[in-house]
C-alpha atoms as a PDB file:
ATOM      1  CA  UNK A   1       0.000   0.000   0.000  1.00  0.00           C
ATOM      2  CA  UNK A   2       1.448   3.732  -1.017  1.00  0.00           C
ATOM      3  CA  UNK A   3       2.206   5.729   1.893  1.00  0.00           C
ATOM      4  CA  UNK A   4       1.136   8.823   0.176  1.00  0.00           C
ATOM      5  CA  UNK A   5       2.737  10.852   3.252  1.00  0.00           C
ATOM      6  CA  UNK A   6       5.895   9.452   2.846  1.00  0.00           C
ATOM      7  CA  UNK A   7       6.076  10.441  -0.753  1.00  0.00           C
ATOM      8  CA  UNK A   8       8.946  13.259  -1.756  1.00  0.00           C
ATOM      9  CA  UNK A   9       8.565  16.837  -2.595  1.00  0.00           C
ATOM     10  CA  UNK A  10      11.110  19.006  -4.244  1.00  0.00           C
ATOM     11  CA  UNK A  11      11.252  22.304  -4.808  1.00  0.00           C
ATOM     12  CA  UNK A  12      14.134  23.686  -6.394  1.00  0.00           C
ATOM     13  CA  UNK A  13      15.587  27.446  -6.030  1.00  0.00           C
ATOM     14  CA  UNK A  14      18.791  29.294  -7.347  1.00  0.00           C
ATOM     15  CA  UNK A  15      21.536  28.826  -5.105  1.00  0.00           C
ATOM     16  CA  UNK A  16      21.810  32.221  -4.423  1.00  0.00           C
ATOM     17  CA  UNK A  17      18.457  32.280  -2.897  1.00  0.00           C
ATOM     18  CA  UNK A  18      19.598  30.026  -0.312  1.00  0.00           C
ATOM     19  CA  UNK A  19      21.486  32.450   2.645  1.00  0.00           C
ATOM     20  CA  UNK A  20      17.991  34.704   2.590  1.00  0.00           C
ATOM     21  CA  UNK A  21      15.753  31.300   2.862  1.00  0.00           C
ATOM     22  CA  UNK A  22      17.974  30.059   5.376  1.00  0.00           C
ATOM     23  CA  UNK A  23      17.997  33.766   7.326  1.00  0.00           C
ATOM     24  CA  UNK A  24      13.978  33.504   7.464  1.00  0.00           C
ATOM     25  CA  UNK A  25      14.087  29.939   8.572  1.00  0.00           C
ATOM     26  CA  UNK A  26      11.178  29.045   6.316  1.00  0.00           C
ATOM     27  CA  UNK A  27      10.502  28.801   2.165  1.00  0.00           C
ATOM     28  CA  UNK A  28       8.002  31.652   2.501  1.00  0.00           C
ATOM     29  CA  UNK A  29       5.276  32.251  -0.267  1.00  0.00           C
ATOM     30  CA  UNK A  30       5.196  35.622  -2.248  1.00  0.00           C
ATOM     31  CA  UNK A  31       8.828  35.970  -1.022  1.00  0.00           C
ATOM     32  CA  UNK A  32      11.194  38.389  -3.282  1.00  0.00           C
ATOM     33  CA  UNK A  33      14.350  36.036  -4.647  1.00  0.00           C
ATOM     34  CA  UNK A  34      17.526  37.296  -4.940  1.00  0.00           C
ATOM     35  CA  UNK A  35      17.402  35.504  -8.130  1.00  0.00           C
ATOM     36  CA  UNK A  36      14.195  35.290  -9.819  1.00  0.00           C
ATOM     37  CA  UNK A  37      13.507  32.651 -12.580  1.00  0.00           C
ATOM     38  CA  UNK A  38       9.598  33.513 -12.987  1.00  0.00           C
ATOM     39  CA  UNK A  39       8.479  35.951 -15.428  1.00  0.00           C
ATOM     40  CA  UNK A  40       6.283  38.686 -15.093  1.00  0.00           C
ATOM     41  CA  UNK A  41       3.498  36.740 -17.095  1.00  0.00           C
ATOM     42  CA  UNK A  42       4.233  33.638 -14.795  1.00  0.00           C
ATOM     43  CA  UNK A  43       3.835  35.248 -11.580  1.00  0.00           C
ATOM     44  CA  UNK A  44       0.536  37.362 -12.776  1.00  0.00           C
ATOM     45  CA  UNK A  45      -0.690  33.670 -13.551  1.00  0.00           C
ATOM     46  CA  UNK A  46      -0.254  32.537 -10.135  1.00  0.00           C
ATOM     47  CA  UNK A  47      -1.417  35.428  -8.399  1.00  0.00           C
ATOM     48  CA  UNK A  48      -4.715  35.304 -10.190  1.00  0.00           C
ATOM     49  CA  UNK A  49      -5.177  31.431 -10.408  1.00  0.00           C
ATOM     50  CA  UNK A  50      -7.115  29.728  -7.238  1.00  0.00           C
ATOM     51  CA  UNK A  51      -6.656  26.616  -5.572  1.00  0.00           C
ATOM     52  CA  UNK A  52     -10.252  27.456  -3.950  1.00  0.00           C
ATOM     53  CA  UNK A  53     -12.446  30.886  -4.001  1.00  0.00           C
ATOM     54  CA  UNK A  54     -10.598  33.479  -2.141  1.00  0.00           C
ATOM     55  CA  UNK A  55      -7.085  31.277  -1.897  1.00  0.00           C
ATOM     56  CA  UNK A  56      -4.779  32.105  -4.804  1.00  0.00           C
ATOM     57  CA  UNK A  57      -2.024  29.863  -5.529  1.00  0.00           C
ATOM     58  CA  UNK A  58       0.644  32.538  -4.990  1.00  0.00           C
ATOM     59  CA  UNK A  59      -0.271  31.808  -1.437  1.00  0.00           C
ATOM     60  CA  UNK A  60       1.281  28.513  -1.395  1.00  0.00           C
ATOM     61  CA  UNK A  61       5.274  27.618  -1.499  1.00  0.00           C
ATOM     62  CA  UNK A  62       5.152  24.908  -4.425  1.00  0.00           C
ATOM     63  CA  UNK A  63       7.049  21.591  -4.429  1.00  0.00           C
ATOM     64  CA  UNK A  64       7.249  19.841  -7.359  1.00  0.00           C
ATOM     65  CA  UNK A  65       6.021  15.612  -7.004  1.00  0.00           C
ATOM     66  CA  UNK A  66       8.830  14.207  -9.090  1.00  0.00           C
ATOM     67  CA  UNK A  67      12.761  15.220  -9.106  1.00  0.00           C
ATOM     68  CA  UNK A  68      12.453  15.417 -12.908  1.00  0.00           C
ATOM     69  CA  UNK A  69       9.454  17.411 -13.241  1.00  0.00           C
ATOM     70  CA  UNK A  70       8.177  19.455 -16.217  1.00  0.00           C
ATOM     71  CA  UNK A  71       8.903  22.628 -14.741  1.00  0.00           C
ATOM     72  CA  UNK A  72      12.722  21.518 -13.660  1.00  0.00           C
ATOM     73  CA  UNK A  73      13.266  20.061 -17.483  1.00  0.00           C
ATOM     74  CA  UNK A  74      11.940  23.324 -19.064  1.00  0.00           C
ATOM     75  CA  UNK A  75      14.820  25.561 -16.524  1.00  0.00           C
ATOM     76  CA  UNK A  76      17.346  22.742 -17.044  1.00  0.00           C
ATOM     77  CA  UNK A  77      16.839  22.905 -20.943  1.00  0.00           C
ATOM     78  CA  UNK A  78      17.431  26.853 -21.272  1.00  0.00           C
ATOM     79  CA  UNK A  79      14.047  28.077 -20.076  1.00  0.00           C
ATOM     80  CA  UNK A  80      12.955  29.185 -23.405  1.00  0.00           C
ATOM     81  CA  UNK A  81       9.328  29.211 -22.548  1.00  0.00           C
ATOM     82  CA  UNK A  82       7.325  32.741 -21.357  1.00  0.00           C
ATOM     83  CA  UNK A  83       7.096  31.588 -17.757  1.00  0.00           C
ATOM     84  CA  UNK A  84      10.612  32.390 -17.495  1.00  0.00           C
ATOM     85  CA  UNK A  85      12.493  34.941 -16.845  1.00  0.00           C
ATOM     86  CA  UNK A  86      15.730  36.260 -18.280  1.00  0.00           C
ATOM     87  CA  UNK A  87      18.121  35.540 -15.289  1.00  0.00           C
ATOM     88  CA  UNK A  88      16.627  31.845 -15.349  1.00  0.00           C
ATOM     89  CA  UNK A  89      17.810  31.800 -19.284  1.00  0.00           C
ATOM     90  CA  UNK A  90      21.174  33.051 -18.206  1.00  0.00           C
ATOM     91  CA  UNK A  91      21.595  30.192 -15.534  1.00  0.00           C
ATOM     92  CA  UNK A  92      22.523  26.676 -16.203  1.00  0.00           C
ATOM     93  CA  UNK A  93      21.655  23.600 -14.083  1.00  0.00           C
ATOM     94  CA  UNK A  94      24.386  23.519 -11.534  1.00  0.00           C
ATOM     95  CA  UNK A  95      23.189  27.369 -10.421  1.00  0.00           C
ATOM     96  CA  UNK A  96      20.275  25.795  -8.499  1.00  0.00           C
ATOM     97  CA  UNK A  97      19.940  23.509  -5.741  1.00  0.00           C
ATOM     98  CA  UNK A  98      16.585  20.961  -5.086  1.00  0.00           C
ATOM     99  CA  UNK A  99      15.317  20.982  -1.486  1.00  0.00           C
ATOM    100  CA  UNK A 100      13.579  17.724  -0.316  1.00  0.00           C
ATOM    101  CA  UNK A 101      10.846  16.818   1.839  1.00  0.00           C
ATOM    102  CA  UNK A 102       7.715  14.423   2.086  1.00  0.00           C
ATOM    103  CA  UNK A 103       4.160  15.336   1.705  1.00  0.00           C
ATOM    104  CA  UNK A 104       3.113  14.891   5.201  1.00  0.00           C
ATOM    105  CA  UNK A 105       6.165  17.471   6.164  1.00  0.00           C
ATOM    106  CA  UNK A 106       3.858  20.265   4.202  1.00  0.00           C
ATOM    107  CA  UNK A 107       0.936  19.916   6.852  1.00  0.00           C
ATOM    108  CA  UNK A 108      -2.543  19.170   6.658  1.00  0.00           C
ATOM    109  CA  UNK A 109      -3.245  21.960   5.173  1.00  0.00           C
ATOM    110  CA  UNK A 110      -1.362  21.165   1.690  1.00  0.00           C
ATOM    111  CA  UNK A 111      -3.174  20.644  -1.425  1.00  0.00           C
ATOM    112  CA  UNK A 112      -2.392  18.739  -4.651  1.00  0.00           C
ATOM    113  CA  UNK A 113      -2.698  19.808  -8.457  1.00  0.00           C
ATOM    114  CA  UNK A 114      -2.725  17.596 -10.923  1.00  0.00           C
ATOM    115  CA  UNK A 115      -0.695  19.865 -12.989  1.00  0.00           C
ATOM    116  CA  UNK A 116       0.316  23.128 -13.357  1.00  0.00           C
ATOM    117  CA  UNK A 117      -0.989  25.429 -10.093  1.00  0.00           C
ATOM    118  CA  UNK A 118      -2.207  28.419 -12.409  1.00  0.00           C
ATOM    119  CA  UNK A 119      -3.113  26.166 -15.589  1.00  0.00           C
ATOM    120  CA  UNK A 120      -6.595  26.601 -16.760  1.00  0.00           C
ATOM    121  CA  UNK A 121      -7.905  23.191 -16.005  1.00  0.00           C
ATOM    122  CA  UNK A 122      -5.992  21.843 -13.021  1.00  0.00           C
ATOM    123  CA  UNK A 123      -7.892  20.117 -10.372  1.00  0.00           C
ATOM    124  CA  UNK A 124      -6.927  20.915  -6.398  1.00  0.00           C
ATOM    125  CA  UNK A 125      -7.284  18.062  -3.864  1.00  0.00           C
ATOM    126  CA  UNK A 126      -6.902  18.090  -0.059  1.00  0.00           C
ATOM    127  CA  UNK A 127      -7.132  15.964   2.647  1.00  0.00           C
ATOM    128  CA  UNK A 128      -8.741  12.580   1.772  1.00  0.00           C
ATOM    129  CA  UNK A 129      -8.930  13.390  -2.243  1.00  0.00           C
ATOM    130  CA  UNK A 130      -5.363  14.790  -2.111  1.00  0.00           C
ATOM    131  CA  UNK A 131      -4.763  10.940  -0.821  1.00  0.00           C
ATOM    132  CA  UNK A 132      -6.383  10.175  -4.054  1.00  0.00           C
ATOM    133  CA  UNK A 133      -4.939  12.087  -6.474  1.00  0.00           C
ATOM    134  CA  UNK A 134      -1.526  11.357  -5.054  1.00  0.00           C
ATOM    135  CA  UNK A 135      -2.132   7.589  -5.371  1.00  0.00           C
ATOM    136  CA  UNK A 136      -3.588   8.535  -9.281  1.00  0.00           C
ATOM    137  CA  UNK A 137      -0.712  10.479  -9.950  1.00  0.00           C
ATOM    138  CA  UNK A 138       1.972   7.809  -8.550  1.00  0.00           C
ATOM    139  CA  UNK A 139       0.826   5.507 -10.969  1.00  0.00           C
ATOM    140  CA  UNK A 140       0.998   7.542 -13.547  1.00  0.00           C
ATOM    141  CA  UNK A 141       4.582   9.189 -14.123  1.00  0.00           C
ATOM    142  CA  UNK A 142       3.843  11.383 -16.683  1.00  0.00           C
ATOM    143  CA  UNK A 143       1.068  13.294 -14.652  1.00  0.00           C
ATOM    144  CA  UNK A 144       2.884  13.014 -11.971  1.00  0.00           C
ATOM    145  CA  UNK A 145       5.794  14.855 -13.023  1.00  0.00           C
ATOM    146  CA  UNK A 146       3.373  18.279 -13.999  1.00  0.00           C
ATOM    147  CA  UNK A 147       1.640  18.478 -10.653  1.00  0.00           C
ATOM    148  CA  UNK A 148       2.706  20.196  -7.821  1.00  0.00           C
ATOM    149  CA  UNK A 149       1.809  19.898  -4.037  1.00  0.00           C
ATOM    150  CA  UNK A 150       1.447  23.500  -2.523  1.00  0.00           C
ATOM    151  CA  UNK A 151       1.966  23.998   1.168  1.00  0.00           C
ATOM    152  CA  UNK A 152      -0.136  27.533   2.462  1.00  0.00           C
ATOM    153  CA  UNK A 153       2.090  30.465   3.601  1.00  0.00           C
ATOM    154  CA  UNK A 154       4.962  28.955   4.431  1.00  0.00           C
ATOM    155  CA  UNK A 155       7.352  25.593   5.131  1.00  0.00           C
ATOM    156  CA  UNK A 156       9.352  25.564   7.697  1.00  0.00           C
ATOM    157  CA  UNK A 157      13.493  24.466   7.026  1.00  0.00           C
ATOM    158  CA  UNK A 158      13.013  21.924   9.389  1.00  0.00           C
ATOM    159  CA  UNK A 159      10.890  19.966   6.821  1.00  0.00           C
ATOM    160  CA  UNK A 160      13.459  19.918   4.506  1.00  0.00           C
ATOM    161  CA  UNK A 161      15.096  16.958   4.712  1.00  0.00           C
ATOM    162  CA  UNK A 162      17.805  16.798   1.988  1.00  0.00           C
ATOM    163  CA  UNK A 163      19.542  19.512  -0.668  1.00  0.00           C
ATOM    164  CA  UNK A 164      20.536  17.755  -3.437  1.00  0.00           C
ATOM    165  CA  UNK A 165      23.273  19.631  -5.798  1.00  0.00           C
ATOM    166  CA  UNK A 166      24.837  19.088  -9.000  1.00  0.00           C
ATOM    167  CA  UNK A 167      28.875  18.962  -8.048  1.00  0.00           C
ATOM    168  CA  UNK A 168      31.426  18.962  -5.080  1.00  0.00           C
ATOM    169  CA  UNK A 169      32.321  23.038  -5.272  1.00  0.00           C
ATOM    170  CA  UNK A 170      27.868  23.639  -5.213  1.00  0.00           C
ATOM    171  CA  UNK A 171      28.123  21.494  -1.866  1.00  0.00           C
ATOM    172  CA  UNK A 172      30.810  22.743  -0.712  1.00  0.00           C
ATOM    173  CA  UNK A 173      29.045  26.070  -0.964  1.00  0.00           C
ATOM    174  CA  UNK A 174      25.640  24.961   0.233  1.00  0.00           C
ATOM    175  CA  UNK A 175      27.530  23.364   3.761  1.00  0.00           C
ATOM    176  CA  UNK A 176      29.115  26.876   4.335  1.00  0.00           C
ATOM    177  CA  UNK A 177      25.700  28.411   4.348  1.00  0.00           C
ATOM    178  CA  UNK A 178      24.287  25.796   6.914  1.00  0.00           C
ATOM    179  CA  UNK A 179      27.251  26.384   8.627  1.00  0.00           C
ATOM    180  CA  UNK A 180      26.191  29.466  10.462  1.00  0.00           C
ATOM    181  CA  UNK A 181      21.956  28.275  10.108  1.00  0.00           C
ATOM    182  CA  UNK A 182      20.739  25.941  12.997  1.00  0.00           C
ATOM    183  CA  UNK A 183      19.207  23.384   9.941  1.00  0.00           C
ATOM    184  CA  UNK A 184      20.908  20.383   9.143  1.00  0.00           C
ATOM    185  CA  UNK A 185      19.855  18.588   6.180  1.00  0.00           C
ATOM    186  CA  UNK A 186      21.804  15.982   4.124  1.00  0.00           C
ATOM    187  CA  UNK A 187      23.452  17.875   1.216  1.00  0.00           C
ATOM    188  CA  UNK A 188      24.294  15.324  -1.490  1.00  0.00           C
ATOM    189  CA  UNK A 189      25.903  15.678  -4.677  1.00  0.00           C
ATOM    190  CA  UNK A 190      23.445  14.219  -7.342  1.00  0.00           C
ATOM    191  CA  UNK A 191      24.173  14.843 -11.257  1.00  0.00           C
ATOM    192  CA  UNK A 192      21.315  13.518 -12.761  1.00  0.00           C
ATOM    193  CA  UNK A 193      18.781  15.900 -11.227  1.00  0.00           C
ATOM    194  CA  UNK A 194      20.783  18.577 -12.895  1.00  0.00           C
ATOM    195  CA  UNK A 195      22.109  17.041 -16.402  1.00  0.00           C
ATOM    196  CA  UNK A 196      19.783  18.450 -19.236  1.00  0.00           C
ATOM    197  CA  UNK A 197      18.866  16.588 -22.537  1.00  0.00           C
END
């Protein structure tokens, strides 16, 4: 039986994000990046999209359900596409750095989409469905790897659980910024989250 719970988020930020995230304590929702890879377009999207009436999805830090989701592939491949901004099309792979955790780390209050967050027909699940969906969406790798799970407000670092990053110097880096930051997840070097076809 699936253990949706135990299932593995990632979200995935430009390194240089990192020493603010790790100042707040917390992957904070609406936050300004030192780096931003979201266009203009992308972010107007997601602050008018809803996961319910009155809850936009800009509201909710998003985690990707697979560690080779669309998303990741479109940034990894030279973010052509509108959603992206021009300092994520001046970046390559090893610039970023995926944060891990589970489902159940996000709260009770998370909600899956069975795709993209501010697409036009994406479905929102919580609680019970969002057990569901998850279970749907496990089986089914393709969907799996356009839907997000969105966690309201805020996730705390202490639900992060692992930073995985592309080469010795990135982890190197990443260690020196925990360093001085009471979290302590596993940073592991893992290339082929970051190689691009």
């Amino acid at each position: 039986m699936l253990r949706t719970g135990e299932l593995r988020v990632y979200h995935v930020t430009h390194l240089r994000n990192l020493p603010a995230i790790l100042e707040s304590g917390a992957l904070v929702a609406g936050a300004e990046p030192v780096v931003d890879v979201s266009s203009d377009l992308a972010r107007e999207l997601r602050a008018t999209a809803e996961v319910a009436p009155g809850s936009r999805v800009d509201r909710f830090v998003a985690f990707s359900l697979a560690p080779d989701s669309d998303t990741w592939a479109q940034l990894r491949g030279g973010a052509a596409e509108p959603r992206w901004s021009a300092a994520a099309r001046a970046s390559v792979p090893a610039d970023f750095v995926v944060l891990v955790s589970t489902v159940a780390a996000l709260g009770p209050d998370a909600v899956i989409a069975d795709g993209d967050a501010a697409g036009t027909y994406t479905r929102f699940a919580s609680g019970a469905e969002a057990e569901r969906m998850l279970v749907r969406l496990h089986d089914d790798p393709e969907a799996r790897a356009a839907a997000e799970a969105l966690a309201p407000d805020r996730v705390e670092l202490s639900a992060i659980q692992l930073i995985g990053v592309a080469h010795e110097p990135a982890r190197d880096d990443v260690r020196g910024m925990l360093a001085g930051s009471p979290f302590r997840p596993k940073v592991a070097v893992y290339p082929p989250w970051f190689a691009h076809e």
